[in-house]
C-alpha atoms as a PDB file:
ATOM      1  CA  UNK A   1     -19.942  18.648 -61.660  1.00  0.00           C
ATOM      2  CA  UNK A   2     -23.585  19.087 -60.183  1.00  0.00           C
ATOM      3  CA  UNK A   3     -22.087  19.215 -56.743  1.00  0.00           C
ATOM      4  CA  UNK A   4     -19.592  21.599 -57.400  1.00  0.00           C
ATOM      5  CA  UNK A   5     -21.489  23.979 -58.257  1.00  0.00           C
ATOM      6  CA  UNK A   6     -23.547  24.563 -55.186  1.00  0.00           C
ATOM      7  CA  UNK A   7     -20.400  25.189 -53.005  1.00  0.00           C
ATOM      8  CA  UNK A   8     -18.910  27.209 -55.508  1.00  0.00           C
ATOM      9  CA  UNK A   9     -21.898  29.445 -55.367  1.00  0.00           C
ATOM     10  CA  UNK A  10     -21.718  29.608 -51.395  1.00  0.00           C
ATOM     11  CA  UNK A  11     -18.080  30.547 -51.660  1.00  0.00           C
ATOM     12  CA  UNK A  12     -18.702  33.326 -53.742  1.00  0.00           C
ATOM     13  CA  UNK A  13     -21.760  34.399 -52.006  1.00  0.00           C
ATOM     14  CA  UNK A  14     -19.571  34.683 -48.600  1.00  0.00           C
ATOM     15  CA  UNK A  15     -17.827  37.770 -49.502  1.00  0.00           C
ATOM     16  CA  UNK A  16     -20.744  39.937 -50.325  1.00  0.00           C
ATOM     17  CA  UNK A  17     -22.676  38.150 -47.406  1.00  0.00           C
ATOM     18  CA  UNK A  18     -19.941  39.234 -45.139  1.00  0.00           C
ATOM     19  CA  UNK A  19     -20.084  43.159 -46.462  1.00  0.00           C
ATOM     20  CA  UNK A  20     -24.205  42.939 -45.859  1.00  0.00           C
ATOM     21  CA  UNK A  21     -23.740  41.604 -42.234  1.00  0.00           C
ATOM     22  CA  UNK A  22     -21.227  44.736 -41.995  1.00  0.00           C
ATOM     23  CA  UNK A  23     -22.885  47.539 -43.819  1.00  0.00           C
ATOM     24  CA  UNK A  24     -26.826  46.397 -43.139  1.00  0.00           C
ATOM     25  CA  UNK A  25     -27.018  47.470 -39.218  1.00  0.00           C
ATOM     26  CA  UNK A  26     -24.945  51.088 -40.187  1.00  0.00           C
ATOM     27  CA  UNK A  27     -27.597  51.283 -43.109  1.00  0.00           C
ATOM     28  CA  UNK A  28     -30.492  50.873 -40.913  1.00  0.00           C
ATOM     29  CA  UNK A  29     -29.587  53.577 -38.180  1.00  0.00           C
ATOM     30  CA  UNK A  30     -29.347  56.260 -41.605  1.00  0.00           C
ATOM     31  CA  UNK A  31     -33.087  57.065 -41.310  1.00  0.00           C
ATOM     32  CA  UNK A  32     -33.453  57.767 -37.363  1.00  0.00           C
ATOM     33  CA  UNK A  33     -29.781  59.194 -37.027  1.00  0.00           C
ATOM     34  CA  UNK A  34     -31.190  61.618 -39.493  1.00  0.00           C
ATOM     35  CA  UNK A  35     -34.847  62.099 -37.920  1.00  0.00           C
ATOM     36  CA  UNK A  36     -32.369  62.821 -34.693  1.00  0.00           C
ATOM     37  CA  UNK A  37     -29.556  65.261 -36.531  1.00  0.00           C
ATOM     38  CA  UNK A  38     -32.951  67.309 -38.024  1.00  0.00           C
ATOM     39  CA  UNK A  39     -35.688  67.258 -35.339  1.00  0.00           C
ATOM     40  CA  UNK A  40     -33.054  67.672 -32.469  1.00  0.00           C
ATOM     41  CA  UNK A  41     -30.331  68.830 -33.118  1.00  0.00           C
ATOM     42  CA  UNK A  42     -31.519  70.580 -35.997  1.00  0.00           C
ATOM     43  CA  UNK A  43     -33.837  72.937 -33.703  1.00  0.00           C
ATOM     44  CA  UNK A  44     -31.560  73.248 -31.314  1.00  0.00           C
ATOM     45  CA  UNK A  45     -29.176  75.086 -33.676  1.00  0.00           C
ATOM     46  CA  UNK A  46     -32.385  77.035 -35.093  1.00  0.00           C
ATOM     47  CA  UNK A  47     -33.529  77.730 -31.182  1.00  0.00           C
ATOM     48  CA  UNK A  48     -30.176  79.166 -30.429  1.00  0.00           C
ATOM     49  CA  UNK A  49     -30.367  81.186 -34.031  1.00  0.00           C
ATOM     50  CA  UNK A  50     -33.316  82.747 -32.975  1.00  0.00           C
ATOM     51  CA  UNK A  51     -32.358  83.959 -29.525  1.00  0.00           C
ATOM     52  CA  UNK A  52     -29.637  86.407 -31.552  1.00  0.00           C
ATOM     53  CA  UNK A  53     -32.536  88.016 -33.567  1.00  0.00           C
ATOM     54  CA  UNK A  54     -35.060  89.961 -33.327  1.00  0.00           C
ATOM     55  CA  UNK A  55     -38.000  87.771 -33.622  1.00  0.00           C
ATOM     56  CA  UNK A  56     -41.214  88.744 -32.621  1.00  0.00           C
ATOM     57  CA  UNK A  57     -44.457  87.103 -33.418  1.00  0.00           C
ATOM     58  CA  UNK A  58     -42.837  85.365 -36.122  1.00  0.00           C
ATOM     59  CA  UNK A  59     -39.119  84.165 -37.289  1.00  0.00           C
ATOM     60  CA  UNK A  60     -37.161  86.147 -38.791  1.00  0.00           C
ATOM     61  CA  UNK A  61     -33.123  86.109 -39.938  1.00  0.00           C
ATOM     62  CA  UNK A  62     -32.453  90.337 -38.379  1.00  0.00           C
ATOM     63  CA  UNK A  63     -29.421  89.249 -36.677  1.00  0.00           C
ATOM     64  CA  UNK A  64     -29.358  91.205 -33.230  1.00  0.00           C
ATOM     65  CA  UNK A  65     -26.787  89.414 -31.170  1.00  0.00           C
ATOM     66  CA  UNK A  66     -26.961  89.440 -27.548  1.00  0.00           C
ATOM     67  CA  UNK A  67     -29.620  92.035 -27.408  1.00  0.00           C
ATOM     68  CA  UNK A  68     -32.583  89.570 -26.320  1.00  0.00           C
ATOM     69  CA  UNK A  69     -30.516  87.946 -23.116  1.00  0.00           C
ATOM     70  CA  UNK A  70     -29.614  91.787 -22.155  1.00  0.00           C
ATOM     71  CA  UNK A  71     -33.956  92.077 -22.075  1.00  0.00           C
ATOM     72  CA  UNK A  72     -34.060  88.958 -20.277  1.00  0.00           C
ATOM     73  CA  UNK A  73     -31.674  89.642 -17.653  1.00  0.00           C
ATOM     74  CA  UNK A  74     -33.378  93.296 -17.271  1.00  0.00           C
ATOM     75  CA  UNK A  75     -36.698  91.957 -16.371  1.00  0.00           C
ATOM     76  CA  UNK A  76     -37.994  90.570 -12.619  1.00  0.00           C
ATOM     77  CA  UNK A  77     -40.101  87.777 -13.511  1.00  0.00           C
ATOM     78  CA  UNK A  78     -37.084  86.315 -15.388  1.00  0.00           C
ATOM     79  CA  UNK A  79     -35.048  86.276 -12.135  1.00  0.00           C
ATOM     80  CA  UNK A  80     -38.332  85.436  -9.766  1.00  0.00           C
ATOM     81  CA  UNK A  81     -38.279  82.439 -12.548  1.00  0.00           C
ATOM     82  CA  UNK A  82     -34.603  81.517 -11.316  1.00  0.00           C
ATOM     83  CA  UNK A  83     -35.494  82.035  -7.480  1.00  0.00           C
ATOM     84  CA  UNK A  84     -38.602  79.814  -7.971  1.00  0.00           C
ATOM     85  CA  UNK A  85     -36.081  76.866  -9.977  1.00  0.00           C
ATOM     86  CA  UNK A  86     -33.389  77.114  -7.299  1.00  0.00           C
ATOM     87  CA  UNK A  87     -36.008  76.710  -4.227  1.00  0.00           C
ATOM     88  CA  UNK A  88     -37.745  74.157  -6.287  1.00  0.00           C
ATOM     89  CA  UNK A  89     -34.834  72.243  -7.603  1.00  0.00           C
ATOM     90  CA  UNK A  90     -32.820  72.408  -4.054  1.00  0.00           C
ATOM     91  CA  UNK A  91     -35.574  71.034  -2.208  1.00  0.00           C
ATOM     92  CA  UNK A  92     -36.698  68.534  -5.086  1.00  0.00           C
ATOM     93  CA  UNK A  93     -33.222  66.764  -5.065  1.00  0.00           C
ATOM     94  CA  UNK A  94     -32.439  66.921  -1.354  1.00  0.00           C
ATOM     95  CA  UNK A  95     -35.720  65.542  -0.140  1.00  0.00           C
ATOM     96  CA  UNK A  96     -35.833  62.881  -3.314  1.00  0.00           C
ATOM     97  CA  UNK A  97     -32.227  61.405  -2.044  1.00  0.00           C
ATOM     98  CA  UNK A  98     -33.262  61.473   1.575  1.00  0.00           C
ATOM     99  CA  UNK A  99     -36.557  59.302   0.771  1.00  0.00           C
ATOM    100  CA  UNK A 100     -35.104  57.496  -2.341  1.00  0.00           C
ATOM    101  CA  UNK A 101     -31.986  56.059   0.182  1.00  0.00           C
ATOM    102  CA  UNK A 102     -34.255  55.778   3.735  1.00  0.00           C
ATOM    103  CA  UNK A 103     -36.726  53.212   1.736  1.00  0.00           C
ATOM    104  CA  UNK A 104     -34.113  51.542  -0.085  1.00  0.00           C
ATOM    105  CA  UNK A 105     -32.579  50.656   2.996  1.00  0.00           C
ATOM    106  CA  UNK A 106     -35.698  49.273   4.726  1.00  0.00           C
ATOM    107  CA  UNK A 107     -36.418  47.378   1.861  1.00  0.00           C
ATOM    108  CA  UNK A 108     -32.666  45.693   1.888  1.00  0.00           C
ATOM    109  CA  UNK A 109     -33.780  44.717   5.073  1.00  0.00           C
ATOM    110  CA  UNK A 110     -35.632  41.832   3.378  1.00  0.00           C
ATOM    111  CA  UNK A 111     -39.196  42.353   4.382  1.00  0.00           C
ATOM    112  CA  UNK A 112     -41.596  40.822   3.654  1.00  0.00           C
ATOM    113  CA  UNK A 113     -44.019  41.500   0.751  1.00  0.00           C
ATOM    114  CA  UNK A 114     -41.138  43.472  -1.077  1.00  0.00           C
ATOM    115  CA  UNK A 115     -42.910  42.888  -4.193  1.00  0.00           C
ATOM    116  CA  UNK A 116     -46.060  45.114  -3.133  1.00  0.00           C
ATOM    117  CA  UNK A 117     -44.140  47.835  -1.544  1.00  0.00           C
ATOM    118  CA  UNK A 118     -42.030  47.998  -4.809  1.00  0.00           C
ATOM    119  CA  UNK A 119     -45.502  48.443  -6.862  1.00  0.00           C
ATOM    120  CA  UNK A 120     -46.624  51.007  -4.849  1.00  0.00           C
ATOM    121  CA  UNK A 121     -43.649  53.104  -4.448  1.00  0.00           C
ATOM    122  CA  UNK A 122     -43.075  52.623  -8.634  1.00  0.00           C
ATOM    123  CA  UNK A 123     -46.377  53.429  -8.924  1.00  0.00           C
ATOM    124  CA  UNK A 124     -46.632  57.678  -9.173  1.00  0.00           C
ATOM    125  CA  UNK A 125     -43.867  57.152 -11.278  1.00  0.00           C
ATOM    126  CA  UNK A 126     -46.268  55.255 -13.819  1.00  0.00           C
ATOM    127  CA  UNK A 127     -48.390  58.086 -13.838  1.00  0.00           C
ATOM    128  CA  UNK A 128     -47.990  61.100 -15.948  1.00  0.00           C
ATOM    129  CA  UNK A 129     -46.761  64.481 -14.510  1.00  0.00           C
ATOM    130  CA  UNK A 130     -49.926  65.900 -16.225  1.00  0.00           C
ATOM    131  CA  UNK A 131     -52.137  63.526 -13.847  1.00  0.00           C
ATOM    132  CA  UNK A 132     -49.848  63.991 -11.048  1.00  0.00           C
ATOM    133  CA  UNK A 133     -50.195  67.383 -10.749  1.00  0.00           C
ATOM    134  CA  UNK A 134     -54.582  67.235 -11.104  1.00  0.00           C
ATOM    135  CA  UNK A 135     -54.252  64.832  -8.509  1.00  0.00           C
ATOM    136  CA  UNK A 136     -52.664  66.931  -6.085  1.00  0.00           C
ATOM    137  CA  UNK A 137     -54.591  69.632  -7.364  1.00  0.00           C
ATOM    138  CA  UNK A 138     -57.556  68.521  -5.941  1.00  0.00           C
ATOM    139  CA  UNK A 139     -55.984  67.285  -2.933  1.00  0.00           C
ATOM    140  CA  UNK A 140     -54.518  70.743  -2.242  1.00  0.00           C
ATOM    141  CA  UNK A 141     -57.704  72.627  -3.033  1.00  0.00           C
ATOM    142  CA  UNK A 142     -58.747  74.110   0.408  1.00  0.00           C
ATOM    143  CA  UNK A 143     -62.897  73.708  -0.560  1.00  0.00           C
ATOM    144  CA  UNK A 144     -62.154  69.876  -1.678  1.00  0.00           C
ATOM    145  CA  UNK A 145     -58.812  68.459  -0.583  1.00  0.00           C
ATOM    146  CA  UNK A 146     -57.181  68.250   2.794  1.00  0.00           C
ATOM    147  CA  UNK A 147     -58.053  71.233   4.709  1.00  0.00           C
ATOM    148  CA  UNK A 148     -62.167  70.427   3.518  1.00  0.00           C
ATOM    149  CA  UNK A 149     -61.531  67.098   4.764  1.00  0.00           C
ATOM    150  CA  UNK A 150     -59.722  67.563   7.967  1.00  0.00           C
ATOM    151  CA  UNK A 151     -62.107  70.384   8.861  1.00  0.00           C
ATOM    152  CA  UNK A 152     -65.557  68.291   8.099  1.00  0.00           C
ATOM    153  CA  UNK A 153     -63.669  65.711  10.549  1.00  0.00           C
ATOM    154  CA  UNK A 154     -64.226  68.326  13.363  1.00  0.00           C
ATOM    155  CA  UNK A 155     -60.977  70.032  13.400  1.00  0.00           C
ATOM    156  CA  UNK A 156     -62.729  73.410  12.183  1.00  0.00           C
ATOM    157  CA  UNK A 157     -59.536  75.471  12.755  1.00  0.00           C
ATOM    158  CA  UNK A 158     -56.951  73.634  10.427  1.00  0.00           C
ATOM    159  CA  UNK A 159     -55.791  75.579   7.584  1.00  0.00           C
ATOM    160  CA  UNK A 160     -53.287  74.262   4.369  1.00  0.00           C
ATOM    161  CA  UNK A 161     -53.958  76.820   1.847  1.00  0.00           C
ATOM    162  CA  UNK A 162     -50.756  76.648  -0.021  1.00  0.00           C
ATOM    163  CA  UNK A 163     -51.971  76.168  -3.427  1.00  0.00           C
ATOM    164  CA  UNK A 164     -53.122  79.315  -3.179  1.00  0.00           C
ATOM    165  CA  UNK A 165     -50.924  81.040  -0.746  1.00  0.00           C
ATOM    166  CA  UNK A 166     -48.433  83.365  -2.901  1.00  0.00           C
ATOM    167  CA  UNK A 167     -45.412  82.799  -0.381  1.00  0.00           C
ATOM    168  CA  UNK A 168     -46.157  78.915  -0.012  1.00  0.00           C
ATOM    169  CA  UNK A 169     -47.290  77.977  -3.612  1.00  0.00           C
ATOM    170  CA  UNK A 170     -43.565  76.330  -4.671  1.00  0.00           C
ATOM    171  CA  UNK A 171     -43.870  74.445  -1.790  1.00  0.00           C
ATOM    172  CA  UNK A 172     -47.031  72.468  -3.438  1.00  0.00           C
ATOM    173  CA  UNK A 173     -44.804  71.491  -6.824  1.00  0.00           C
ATOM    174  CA  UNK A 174     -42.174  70.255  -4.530  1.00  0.00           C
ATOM    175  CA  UNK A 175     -44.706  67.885  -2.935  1.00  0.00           C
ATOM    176  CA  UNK A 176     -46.247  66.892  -6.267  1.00  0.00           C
ATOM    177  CA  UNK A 177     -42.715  66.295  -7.850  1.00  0.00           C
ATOM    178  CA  UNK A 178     -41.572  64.188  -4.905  1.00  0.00           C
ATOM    179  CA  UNK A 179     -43.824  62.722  -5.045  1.00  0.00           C
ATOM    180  CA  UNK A 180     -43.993  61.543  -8.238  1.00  0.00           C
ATOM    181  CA  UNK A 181     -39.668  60.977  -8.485  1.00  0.00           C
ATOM    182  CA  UNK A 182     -39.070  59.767  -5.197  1.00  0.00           C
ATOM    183  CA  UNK A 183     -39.955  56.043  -6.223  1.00  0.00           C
ATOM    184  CA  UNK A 184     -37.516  56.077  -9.310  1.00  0.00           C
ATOM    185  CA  UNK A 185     -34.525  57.214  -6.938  1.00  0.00           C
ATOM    186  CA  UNK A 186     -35.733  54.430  -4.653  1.00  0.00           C
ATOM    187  CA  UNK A 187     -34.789  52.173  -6.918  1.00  0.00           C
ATOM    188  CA  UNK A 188     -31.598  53.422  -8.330  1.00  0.00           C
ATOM    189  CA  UNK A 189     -30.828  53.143  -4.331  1.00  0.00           C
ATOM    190  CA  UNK A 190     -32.137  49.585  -4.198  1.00  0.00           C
ATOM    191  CA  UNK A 191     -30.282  48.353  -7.245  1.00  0.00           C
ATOM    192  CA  UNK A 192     -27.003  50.304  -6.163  1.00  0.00           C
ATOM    193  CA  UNK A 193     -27.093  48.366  -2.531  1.00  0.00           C
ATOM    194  CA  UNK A 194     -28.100  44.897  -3.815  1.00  0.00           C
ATOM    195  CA  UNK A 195     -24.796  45.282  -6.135  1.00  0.00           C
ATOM    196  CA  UNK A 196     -22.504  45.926  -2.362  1.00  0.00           C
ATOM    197  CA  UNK A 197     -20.991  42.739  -1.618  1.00  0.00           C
ATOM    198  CA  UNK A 198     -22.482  41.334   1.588  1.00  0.00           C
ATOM    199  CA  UNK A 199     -19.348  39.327   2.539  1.00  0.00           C
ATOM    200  CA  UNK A 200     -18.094  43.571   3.433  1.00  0.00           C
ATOM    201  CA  UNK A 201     -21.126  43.478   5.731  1.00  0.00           C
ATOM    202  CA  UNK A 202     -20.314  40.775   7.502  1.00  0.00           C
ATOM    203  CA  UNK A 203     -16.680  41.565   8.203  1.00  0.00           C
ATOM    204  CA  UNK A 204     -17.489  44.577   9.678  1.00  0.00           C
ATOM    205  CA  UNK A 205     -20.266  43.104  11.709  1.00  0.00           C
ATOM    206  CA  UNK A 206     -17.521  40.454  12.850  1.00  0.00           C
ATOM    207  CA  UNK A 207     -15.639  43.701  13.940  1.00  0.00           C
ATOM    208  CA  UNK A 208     -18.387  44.335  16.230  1.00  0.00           C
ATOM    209  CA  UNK A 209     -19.506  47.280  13.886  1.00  0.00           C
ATOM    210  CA  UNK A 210     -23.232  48.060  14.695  1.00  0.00           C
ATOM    211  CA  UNK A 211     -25.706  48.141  11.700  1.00  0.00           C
ATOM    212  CA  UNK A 212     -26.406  51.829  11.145  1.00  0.00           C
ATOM    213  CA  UNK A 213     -22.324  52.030  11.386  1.00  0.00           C
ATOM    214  CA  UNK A 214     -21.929  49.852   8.626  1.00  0.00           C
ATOM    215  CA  UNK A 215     -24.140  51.921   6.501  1.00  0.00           C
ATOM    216  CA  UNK A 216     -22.755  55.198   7.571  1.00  0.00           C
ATOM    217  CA  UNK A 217     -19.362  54.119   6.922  1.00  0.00           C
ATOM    218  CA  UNK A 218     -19.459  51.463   4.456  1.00  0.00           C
ATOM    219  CA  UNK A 219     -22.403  51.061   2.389  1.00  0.00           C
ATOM    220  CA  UNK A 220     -23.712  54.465   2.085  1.00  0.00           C
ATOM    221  CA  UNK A 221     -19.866  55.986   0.675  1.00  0.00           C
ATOM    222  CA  UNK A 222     -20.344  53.111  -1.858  1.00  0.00           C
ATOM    223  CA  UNK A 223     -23.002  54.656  -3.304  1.00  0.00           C
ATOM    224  CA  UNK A 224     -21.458  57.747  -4.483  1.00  0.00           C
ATOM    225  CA  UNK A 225     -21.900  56.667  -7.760  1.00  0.00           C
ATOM    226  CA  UNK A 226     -25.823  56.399  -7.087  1.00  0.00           C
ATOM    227  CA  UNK A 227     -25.930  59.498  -5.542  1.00  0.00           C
ATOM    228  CA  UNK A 228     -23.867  61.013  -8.826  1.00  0.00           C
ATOM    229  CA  UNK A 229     -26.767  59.903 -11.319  1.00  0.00           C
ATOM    230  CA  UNK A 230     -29.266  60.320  -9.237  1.00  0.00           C
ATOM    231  CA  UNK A 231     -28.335  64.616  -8.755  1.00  0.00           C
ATOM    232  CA  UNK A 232     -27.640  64.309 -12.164  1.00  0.00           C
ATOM    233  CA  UNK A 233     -31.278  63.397 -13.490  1.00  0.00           C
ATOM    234  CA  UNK A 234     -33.191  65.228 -10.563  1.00  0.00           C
ATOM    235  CA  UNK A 235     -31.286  68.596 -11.858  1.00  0.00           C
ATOM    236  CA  UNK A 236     -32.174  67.812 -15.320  1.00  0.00           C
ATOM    237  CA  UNK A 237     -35.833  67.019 -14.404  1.00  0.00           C
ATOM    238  CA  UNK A 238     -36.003  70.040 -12.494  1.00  0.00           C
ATOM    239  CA  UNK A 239     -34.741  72.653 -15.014  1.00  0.00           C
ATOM    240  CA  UNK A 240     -37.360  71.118 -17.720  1.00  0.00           C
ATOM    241  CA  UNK A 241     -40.096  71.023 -15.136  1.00  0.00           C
ATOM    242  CA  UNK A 242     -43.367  72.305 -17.078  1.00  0.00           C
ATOM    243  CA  UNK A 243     -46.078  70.139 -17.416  1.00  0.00           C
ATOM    244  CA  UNK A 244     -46.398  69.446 -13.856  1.00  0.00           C
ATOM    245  CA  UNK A 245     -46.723  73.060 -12.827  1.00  0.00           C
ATOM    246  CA  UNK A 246     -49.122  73.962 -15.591  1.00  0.00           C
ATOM    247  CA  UNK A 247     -51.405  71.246 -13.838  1.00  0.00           C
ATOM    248  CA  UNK A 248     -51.199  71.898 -10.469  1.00  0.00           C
ATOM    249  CA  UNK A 249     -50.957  75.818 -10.532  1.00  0.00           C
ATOM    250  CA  UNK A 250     -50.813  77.397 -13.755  1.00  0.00           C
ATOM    251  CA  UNK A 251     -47.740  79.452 -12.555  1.00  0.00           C
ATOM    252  CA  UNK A 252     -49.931  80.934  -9.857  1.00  0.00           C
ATOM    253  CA  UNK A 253     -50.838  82.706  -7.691  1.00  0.00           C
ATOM    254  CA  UNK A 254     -49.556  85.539  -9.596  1.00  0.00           C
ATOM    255  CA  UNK A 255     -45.917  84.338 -10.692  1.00  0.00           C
ATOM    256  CA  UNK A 256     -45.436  82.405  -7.225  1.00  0.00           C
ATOM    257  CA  UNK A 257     -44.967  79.405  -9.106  1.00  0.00           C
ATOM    258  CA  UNK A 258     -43.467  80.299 -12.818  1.00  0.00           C
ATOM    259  CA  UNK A 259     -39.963  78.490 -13.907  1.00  0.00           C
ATOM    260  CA  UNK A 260     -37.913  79.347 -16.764  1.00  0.00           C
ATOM    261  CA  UNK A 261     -40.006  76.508 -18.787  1.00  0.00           C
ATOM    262  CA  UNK A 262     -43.045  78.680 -18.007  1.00  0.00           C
ATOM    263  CA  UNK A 263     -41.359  82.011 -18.398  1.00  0.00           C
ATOM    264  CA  UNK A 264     -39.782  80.267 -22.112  1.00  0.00           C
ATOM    265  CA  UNK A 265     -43.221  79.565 -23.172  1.00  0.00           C
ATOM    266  CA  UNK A 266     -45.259  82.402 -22.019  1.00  0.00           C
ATOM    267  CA  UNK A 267     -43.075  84.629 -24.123  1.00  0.00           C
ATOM    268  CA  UNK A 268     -42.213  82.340 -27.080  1.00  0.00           C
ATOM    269  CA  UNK A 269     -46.407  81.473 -27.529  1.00  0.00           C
ATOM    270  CA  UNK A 270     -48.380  83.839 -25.960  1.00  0.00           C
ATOM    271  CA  UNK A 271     -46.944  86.983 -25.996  1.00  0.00           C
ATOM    272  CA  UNK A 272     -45.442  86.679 -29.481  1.00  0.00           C
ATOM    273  CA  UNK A 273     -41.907  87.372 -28.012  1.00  0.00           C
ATOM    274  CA  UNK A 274     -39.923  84.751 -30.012  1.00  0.00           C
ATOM    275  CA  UNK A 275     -36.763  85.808 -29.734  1.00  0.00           C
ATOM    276  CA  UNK A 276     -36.887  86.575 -26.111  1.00  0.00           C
ATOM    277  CA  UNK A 277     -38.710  83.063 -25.289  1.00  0.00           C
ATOM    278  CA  UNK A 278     -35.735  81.471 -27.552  1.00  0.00           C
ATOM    279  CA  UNK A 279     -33.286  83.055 -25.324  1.00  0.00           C
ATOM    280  CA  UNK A 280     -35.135  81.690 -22.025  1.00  0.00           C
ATOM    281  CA  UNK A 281     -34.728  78.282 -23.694  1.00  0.00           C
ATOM    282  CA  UNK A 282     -31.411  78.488 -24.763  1.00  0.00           C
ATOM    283  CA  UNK A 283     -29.789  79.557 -20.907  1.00  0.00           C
ATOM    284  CA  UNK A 284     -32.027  76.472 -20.134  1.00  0.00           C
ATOM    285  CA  UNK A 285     -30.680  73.912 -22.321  1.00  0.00           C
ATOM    286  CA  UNK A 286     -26.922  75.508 -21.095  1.00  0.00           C
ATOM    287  CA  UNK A 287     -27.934  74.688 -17.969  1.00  0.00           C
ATOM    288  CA  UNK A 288     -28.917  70.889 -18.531  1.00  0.00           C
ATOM    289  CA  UNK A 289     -25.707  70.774 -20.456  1.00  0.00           C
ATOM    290  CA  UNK A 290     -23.754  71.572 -17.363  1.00  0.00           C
ATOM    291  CA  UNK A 291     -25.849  69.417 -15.194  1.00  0.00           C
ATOM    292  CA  UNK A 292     -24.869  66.298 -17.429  1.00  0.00           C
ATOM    293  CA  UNK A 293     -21.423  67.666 -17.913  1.00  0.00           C
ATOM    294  CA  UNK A 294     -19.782  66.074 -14.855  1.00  0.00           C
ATOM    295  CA  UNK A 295     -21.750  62.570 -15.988  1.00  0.00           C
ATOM    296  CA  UNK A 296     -19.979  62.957 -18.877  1.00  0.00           C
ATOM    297  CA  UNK A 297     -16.081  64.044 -17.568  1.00  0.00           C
ATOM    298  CA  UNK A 298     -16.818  61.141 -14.818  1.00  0.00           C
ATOM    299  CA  UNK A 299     -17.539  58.286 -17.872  1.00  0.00           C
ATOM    300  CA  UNK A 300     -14.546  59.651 -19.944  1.00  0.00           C
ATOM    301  CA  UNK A 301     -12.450  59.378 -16.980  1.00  0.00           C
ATOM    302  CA  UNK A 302     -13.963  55.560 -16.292  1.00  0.00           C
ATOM    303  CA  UNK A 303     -13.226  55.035 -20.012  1.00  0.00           C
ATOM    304  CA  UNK A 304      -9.554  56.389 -19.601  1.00  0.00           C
ATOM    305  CA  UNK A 305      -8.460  54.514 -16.528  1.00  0.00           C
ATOM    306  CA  UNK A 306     -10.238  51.296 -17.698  1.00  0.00           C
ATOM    307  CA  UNK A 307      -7.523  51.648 -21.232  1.00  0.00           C
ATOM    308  CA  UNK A 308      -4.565  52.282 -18.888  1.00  0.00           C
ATOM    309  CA  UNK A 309      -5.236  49.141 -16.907  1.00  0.00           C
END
């Protein structure tokens, strides 16, 4: 009888043992799923709200439907906002890839002290954009940087004045932000071509198929996938670009350097144009949402074809 009576207690402790293990992992997500469905997606909705009234300095519930985008789309610096994104995000993604996959491939060359060049390369990426952009601040200043440098050197005639240059300001963000990304698409390159098979590689070589062939025609097309993400998160990093600018230029000279982040917060904050800055905000989250949209139609599709097989 005494030793019955432990087993029978662990057989009726199983049941609601099992329905803990079940329910205890669901139970703990409760309190961040909600943090997430309030302070996200919560202000979201409220964001988008407020871009259909007429909200000034402060909130208010005057529905005006799509009478703040027909301001936005009337005024300049909203669409010298857009030029300034599109030369800054073209230039940032096109130039990221083309560094990003050049040093991957020297480094899948397995040189030596890999390890180092990794650190350094990771390195800006370690740093905040905040930092980043004082950084290359000073290094852009014409009395301090470069041009005060290369000019005390004896070279008295060298100009770079394009932090302050109106028509060559952008030009000084897309140096600071490649700066800064360039290592993290390195290694989204690195890790994509370590995963190639290298028994492909030597096939073709066997073929008599010359190195850069072989990663024209084979391993580069391999990493469309790579490429995929990589566009992907330089789009979204670029539409959401803010703090770096702030530092570097303030949005100067004049609006040289202002993006729709800058253009959604001037009016939001400091000129007390809620409604309108909600607006700004809410074309920019529609435009993150398309950038991740293929990600998304691409995984489904994965998802779908993996089921059928």
């Amino acid at each position: 009888m005494a030793e019955s009576s432990p087993r029978a207690g662990k057989i009726a402790a199983t049941p609601w043992r099992r329905r803990l293990d079940r329910w205890l992992p669901k139970v703990s997500l409760v309190p961040s799923g909600l943090a997430s469905l309030i302070f996200v997606y919560g202000f979201i909705a409220w964001t988008i709200w407020l871009s259909l009234t007429n909200s000034t300095l402060l909130p208010t519930n005057n529905f005006a439907g799509l009478r703040q985008y027909k301001v936005l789309f009337q005024l300049d610096i909203w669409w010298v906002s857009v030029a300034n994104l599109a030369i800054f995000g073209i230039l940032y993604v096109a130039i990221c890839l083309a560094i990003g996959l050049f040093l991957a491939i020297m480094l899948d060359q397995k040189i030596r002290a890999e390890g180092w060049l990794r650190t350094i390369y990771l390195y800006p990426l370690a740093l905040s954009l905040v930092v980043t952009g004082v950084v290359w601040k000073w290094l852009l200043n014409p009395s301090l940087g470069l041009q005060h440098f290369v000019q005390s050197l004896g070279w008295t005639g060298f100009s770079f004045d394009w932090l302050i240059n109106p028509h060559m300001a952008i030009y000084t963000v897309v140096i600071a932000a490649v700066w800064q990304a360039s290592g993290f698409v390195t290694a989204l390159f690195l890790a994509g071509l370590r995963g190639i098979d290298s028994s492909i590689i030597k096939a073709a070589q066997i073929d008599g198929a010359s190195l850069p062939r072989v990663y024209l025609s084979i391993i580069i097309p391999s990493l469309r996938p790579v490429f995929f993400s990589a566009i992907i998160l330089l789009v979204s990093l670029a539409i959401k670009s803010f703090d770096l600018v702030i530092a570097l230029t303030n949005g100067g000279p004049g609006y040289s350097t202002w993006l729709p982040a800058i253009f959604m917060y001037d009016f939001g904050f400091n000129r007390g144009q809620i409604g309108l800055g909600a607006a700004a905000a809410t074309l920019m989250m529609a435009a993150v949402a398309l950038a991740m949209l293929p990600m998304l139609i691409a995984e489904l599709k994965e998802r779908r074809d993996g089921r059928s097989h």
